[in-house]
Protein backbone atom coordinates (compact mmCIF):
# COMPACT_ATOMS: atom_id res chain seq x y z
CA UNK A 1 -4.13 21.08 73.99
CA UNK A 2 -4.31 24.83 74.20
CA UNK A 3 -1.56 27.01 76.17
CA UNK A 4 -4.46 27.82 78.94
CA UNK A 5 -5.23 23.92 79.52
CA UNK A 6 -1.56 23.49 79.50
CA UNK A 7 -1.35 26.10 82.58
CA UNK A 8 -4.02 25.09 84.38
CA UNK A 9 -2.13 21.38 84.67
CA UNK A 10 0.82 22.70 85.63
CA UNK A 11 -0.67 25.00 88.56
CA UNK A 12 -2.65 21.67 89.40
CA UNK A 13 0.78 19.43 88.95
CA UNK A 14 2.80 22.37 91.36
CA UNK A 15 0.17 23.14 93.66
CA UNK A 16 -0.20 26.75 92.59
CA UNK A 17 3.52 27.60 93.81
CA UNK A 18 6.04 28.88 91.62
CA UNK A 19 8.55 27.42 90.37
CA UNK A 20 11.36 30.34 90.64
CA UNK A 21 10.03 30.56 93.97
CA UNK A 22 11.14 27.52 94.86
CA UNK A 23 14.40 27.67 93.48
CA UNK A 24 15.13 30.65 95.49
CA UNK A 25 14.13 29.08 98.70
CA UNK A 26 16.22 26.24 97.72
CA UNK A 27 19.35 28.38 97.74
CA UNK A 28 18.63 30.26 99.91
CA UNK A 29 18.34 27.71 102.44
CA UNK A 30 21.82 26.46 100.64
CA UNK A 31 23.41 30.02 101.69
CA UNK A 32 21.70 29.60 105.13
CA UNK A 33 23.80 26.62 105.70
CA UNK A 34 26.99 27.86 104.52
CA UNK A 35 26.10 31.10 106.71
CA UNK A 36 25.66 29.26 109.57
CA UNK A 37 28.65 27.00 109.38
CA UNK A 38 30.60 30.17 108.81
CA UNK A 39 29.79 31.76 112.09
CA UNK A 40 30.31 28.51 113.97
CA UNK A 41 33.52 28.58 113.02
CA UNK A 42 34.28 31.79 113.70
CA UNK A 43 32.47 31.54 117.29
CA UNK A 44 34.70 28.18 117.40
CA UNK A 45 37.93 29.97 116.65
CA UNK A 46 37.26 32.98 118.91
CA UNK A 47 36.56 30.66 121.85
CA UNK A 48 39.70 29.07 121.38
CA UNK A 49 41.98 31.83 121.24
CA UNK A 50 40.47 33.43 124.16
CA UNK A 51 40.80 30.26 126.42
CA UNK A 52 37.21 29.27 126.71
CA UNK A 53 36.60 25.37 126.37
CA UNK A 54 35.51 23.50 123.35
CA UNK A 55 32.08 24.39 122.22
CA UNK A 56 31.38 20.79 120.42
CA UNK A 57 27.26 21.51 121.01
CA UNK A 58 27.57 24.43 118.40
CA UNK A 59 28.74 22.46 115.81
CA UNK A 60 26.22 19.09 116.94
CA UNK A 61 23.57 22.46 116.06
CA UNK A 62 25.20 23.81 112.42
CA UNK A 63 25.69 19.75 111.16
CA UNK A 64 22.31 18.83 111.92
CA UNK A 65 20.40 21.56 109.10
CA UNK A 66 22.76 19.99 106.47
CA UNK A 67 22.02 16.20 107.79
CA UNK A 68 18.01 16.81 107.81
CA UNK A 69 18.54 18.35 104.73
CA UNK A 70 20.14 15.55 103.04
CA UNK A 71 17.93 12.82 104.82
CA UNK A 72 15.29 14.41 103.06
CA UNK A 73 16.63 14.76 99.44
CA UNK A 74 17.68 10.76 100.30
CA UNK A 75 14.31 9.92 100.85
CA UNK A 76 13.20 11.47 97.80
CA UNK A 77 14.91 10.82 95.48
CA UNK A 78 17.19 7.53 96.64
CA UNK A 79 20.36 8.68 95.20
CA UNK A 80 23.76 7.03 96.71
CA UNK A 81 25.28 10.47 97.17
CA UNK A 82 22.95 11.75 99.43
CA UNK A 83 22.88 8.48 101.61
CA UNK A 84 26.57 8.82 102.04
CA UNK A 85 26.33 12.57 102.82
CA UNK A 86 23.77 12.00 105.05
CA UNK A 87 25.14 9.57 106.93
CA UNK A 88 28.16 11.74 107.45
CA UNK A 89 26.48 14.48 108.57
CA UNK A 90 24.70 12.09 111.04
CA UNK A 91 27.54 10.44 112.59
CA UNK A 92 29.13 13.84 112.69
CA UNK A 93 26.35 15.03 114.40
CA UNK A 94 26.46 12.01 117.16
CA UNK A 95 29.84 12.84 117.99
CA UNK A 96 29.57 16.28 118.50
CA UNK A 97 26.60 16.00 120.66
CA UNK A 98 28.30 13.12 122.29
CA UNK A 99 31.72 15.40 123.15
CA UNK A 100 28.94 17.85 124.57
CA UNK A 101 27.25 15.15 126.99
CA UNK A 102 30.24 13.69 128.33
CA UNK A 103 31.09 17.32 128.93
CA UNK A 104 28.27 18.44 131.26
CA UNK A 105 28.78 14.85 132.91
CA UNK A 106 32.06 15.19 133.77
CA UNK A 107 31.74 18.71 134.86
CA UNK A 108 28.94 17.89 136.82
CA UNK A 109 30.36 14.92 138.85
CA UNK A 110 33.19 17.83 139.95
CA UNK A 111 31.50 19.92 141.68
């Protein structure tokens, strides 16, 4: 096999993408998360100190990138780690979004 058949499978076997591309979407999509969780926090805090309520919807928002993304690396490749993480994530997810709903039904029932 000669080095141009040997490209010509791998463009075939990736689908013409690069590699290195990929890896740099990866991470960056890893930063991305990190970025947003960041922020949340920070949004979190703020709203906190400055007497506003609990903001449980913005973190039901930042834990659902991570969960999809680890739902999907489950699915692929059916490793026990990314089950468990996922399923954190998920449940994480359910409660904060839960926290939210009962919010906006309570408060709505007041007025």
């Amino acid at each position: 096999m000669n080095k141009e058949e040997i490209l010509e499978r791998s463009r075939k076997e990736n689908k013409n993408q690069d590699i290195y591309e990929k890896e740099v979407i990866i991470q960056g999509n890893r930063y991305a998360c990190i970025a947003v969780g960041v922020l949340a926090t920070i949004f979190f805090v703020i709203q906190i100190f400055t007497g506003g309520d609990m903001n449980y919807r913005l973190y039901a928002v930042v834990f659902s990138m991570p969960m999809a993304e680890f739902w999907i690396k489950y699915i692929r490749m059916y490793k026990k780690h990314e089950l468990l993480v996922a399923i954190c994530y998920t449940v994480m997810v359910l409660i904060f979004s839960a926290v939210h709903i009962y919010g906006l039904v309570s408060a709505s029932q007041i007025l």
